[in-house]
N, C-alpha and C. Protein backbone atom coordinates (compact mmCIF):
# COMPACT_ATOMS: atom_id res chain seq x y z
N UNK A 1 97.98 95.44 117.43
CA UNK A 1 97.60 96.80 117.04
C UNK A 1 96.70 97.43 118.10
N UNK A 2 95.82 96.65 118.69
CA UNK A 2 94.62 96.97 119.44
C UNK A 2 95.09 97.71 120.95
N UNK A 3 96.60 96.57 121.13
CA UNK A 3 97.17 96.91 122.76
C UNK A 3 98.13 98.21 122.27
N UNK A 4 98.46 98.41 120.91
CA UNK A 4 99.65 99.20 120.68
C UNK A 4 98.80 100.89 121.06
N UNK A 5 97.25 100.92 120.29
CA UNK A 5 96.61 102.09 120.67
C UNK A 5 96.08 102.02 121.90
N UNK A 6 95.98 101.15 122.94
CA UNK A 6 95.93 101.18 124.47
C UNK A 6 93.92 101.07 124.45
N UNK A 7 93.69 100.05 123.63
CA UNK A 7 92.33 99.87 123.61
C UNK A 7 92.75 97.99 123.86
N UNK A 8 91.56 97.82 124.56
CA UNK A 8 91.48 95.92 125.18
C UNK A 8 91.25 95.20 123.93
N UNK A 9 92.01 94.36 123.76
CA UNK A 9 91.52 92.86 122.93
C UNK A 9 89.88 92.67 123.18
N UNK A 10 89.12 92.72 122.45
CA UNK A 10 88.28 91.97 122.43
C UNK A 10 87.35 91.42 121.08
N UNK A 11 86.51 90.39 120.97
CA UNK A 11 86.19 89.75 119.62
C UNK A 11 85.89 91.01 119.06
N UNK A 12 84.83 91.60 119.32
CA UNK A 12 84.20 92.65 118.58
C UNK A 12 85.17 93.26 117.85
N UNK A 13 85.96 93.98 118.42
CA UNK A 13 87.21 94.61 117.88
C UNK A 13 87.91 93.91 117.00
N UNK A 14 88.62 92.82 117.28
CA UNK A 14 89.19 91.88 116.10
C UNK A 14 88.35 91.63 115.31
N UNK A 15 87.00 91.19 114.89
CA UNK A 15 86.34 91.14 113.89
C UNK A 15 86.21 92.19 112.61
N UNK A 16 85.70 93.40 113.43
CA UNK A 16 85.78 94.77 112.61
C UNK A 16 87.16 94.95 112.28
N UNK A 17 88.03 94.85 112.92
CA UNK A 17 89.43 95.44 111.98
C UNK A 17 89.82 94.16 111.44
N UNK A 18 89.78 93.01 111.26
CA UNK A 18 89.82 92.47 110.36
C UNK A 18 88.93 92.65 109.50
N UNK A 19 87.71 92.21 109.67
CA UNK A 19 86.65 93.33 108.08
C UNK A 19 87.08 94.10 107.86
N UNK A 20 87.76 95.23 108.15
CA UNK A 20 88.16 96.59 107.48
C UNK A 20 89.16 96.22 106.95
N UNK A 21 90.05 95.12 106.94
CA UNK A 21 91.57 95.04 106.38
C UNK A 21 90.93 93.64 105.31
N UNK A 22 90.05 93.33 105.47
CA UNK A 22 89.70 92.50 104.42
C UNK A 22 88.89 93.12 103.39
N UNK A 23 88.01 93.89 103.50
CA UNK A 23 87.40 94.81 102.64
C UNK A 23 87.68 96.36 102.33
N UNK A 24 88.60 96.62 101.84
CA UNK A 24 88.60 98.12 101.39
C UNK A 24 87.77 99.21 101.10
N UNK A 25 87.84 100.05 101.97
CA UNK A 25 86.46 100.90 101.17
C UNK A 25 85.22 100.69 101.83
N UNK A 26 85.16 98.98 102.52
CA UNK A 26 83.70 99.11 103.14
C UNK A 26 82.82 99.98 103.61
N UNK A 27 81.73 99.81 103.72
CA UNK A 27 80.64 100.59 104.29
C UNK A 27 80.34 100.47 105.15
N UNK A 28 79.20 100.78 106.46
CA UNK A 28 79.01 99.93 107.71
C UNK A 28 78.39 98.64 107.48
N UNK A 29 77.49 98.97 106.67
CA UNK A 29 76.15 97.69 106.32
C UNK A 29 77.99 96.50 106.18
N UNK A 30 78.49 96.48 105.16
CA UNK A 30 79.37 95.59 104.77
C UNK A 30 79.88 94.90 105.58
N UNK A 31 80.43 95.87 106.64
CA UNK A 31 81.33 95.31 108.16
C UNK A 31 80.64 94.61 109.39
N UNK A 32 79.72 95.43 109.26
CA UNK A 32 78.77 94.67 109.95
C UNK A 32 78.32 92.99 109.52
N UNK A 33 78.04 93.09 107.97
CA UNK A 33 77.66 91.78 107.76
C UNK A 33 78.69 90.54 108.06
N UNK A 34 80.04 91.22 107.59
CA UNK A 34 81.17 90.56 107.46
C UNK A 34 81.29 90.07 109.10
N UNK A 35 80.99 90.63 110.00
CA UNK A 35 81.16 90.91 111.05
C UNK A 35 80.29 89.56 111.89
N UNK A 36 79.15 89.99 111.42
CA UNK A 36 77.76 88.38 112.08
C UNK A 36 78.57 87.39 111.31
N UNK A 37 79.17 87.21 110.19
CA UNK A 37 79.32 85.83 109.90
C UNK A 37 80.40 85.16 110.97
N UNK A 38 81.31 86.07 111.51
CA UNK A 38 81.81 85.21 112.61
C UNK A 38 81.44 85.29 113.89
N UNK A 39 80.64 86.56 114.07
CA UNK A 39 80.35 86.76 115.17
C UNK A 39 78.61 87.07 115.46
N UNK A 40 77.61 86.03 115.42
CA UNK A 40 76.05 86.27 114.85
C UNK A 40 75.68 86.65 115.85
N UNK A 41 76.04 86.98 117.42
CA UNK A 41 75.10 87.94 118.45
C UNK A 41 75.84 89.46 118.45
N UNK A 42 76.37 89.49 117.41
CA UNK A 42 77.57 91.17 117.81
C UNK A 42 75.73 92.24 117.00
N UNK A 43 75.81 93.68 117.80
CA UNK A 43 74.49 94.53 117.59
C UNK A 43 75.73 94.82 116.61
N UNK A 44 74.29 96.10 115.70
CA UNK A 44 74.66 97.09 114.85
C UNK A 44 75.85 97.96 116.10
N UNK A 45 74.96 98.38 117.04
CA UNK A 45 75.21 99.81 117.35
C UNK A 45 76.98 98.75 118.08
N UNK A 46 77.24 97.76 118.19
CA UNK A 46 78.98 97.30 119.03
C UNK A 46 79.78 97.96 117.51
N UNK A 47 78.99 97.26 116.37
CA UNK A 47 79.89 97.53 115.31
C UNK A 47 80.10 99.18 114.96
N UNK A 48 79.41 99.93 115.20
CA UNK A 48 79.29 101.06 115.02
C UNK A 48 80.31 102.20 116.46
N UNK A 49 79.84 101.07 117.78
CA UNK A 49 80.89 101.54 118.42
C UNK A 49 82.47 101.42 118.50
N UNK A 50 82.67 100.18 117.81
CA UNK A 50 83.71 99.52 117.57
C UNK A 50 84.73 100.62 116.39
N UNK A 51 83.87 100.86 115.17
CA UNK A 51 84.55 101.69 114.14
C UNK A 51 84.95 103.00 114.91
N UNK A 52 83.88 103.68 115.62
CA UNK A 52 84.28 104.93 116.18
C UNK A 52 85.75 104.54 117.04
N UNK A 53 85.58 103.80 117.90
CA UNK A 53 87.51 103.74 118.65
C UNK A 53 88.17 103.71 117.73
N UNK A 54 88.17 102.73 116.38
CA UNK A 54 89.71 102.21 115.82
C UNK A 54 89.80 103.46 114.97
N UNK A 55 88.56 104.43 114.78
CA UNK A 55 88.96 105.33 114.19
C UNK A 55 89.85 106.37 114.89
N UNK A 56 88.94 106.63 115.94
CA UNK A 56 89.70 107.51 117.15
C UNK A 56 90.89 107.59 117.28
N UNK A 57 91.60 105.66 117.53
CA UNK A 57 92.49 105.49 117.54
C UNK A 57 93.44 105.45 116.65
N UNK A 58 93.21 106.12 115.28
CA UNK A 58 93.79 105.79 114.01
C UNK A 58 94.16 104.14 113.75
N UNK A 59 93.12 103.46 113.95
CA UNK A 59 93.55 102.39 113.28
C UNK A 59 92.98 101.88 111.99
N UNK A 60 92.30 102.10 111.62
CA UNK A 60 91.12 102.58 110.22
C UNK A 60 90.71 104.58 109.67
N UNK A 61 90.87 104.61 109.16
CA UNK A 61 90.61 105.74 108.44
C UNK A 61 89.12 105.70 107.65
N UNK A 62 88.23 106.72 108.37
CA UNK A 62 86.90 107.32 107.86
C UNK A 62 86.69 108.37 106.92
N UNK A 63 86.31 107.44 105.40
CA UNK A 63 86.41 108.80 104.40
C UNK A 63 84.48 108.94 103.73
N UNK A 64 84.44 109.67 103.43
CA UNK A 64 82.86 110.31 103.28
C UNK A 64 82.71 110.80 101.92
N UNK A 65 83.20 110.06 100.88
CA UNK A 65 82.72 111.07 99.30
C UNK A 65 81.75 111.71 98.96
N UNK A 66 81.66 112.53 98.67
CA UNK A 66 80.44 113.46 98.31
C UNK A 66 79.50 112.56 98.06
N UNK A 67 77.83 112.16 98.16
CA UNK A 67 76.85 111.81 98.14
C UNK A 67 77.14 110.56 98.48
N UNK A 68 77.86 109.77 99.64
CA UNK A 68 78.23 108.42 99.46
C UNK A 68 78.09 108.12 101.05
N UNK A 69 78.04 107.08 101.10
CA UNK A 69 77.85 107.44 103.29
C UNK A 69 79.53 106.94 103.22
N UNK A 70 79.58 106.35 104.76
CA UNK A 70 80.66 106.67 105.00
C UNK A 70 81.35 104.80 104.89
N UNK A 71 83.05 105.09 104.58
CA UNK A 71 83.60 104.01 103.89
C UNK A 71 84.93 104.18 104.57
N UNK A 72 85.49 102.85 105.23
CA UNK A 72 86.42 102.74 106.61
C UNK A 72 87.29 101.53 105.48
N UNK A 73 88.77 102.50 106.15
CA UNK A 73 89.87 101.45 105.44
C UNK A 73 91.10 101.50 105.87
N UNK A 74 91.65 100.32 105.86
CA UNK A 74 93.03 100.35 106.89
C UNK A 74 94.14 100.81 106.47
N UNK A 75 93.85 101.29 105.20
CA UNK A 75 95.42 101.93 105.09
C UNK A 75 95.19 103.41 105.95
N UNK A 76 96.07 103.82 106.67
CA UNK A 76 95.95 104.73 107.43
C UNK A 76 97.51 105.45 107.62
N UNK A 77 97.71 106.84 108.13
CA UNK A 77 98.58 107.55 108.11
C UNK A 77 99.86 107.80 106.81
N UNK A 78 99.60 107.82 105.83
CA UNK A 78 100.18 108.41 104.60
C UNK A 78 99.58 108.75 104.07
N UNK A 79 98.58 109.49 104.27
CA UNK A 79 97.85 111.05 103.38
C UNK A 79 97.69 110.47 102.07
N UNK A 80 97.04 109.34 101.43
CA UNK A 80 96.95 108.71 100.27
C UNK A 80 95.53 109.63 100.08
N UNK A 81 95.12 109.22 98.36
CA UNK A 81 93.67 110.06 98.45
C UNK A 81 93.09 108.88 97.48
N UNK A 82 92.03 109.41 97.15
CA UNK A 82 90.69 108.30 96.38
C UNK A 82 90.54 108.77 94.66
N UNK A 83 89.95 107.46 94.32
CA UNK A 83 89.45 108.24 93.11
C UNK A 83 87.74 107.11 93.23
N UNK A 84 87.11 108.05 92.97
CA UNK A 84 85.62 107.41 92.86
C UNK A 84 84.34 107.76 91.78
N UNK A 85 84.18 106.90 91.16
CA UNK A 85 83.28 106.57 90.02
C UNK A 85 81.98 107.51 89.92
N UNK A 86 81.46 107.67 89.38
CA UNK A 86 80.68 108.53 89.14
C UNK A 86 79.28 107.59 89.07
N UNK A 87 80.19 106.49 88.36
CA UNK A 87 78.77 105.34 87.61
C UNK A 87 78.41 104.49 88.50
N UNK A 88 79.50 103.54 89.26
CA UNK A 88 79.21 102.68 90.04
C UNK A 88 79.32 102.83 91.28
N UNK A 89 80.25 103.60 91.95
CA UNK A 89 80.44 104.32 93.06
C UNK A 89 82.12 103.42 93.55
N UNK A 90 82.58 102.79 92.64
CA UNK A 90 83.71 102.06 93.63
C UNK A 90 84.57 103.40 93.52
N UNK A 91 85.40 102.83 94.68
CA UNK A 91 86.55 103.82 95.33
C UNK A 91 88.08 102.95 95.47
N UNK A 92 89.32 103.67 94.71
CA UNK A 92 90.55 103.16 95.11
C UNK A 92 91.16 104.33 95.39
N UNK A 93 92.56 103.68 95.97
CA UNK A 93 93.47 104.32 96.28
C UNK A 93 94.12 105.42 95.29
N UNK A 94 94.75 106.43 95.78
CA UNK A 94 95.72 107.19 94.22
C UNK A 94 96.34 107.69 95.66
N UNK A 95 98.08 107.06 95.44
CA UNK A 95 98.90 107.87 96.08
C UNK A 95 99.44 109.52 96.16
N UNK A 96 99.53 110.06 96.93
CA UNK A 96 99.99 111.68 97.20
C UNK A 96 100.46 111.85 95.51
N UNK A 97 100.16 112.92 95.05
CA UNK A 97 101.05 113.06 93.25
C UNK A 97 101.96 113.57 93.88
N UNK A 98 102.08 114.30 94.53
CA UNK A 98 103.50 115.12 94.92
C UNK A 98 104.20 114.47 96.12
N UNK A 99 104.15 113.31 97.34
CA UNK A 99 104.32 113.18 98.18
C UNK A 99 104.10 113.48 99.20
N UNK A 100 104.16 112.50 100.15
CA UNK A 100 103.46 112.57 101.36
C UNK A 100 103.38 114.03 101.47
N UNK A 101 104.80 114.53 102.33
CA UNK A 101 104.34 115.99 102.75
C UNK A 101 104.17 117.02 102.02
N UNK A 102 104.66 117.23 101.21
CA UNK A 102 104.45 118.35 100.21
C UNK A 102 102.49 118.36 100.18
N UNK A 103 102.09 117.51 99.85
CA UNK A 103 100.34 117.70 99.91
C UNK A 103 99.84 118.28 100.89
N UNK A 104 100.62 118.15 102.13
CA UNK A 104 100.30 119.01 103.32
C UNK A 104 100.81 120.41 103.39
N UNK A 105 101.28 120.79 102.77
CA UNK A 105 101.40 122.43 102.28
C UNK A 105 100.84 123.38 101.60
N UNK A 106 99.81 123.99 102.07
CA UNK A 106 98.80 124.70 101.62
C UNK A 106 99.13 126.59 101.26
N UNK A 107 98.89 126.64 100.40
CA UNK A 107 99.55 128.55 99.97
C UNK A 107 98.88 128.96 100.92
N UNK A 108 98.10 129.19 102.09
CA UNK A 108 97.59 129.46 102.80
C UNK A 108 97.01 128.55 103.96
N UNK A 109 97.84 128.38 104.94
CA UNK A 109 97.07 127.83 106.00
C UNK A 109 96.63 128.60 107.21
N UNK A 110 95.85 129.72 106.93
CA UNK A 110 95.25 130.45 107.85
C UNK A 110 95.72 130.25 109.16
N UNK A 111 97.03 129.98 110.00
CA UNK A 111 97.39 129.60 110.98
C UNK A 111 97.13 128.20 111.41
N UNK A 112 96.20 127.28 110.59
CA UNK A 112 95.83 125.66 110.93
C UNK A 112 97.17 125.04 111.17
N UNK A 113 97.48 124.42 112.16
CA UNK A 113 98.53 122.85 111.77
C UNK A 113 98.26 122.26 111.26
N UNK A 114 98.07 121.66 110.10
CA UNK A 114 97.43 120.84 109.22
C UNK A 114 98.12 119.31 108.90
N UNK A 115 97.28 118.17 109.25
CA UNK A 115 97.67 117.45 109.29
C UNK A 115 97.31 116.44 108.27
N UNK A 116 96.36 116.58 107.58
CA UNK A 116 95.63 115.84 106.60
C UNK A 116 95.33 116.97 105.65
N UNK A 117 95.65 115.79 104.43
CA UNK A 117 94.64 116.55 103.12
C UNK A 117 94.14 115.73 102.27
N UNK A 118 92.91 116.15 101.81
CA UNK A 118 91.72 115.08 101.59
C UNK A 118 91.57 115.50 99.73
N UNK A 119 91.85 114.77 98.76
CA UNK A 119 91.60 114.94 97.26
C UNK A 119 91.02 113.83 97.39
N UNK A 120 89.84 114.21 96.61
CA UNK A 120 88.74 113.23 95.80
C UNK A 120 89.11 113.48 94.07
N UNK A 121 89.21 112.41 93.49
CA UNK A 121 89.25 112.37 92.25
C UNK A 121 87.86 111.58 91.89
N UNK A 122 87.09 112.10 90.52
CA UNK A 122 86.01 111.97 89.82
C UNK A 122 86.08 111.46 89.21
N UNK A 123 85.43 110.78 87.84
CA UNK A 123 85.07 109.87 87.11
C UNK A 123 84.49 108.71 86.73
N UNK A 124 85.23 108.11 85.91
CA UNK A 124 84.24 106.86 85.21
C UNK A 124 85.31 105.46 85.37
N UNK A 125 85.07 104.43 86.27
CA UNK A 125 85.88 103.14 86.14
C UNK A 125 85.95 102.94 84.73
N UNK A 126 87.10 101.94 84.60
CA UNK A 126 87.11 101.33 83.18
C UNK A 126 85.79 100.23 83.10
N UNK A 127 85.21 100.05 84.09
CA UNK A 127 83.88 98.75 83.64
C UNK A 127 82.84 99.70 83.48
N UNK A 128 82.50 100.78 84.06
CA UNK A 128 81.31 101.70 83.29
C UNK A 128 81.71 102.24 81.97
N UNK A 129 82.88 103.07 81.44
CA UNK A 129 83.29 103.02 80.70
C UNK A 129 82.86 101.81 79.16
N UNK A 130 83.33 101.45 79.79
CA UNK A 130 82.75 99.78 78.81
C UNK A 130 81.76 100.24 78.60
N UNK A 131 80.75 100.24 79.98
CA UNK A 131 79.14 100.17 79.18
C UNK A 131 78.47 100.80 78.74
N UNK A 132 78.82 102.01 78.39
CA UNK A 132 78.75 103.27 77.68
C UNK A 132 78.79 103.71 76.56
């Protein structure tokens, strides 16, 4: 994947995108940690430089929910969207309702090419739910 986006093999890199394909949704703190357990001299700021390329490079996808920092995940390029908790803060997947492209068709795209579209869905997991 790494040679396919024309970025070098190296540990750092394989570590983080494997954390990102092992943890969904992660956070930095997460990847990072995930990250020292195989690799205990890698800095914050490699892991932090590391996410910025594979993002760059579309190989992880950077999503930002309202009041939430930011959460890196490998499913990437099919315009999928989130649904996220209100109570606990987890985040999953919810495929396009209408399909891929059709979501990319806006009654108005002010002249944009638009290539992404971003739905956040709200609520309550079924385990807060419960505790309620």
């Amino acid at each position: 994947m790494l040679r396919r986006a024309d970025l070098y093999v190296t540990r750092p890199r394989l570590a983080v995108l494997a954390a990102v394909h092992q943890h969904a949704h992660a956070d930095t703190e997460s990847i990072f940690e995930a990250v020292r357990d195989g690799l205990p001299a890698v800095s914050r700021q490699a892991v932090y430089d590391v996410l910025h390329a594979l993002t760059a490079a579309r190989l992880v996808r950077r999503i930002e929910p309202a009041g939430s920092v930011a959460r890196y995940e490998a499913r990437v390029g099919d315009n999928h969207h989130h649904v996220v908790c209100r109570g606990c803060g987890a985040i999953a997947d919810v495929d396009c309702a209408v399909g891929d492209v059709p979501c990319l068709t806006a009654a108005d795209d002010h002249g944009f090419a638009i290539d992404e579209a971003e739905v956040v869905y709200w609520g309550r997991c079924p385990e807060c739910r419960a505790n309620t």
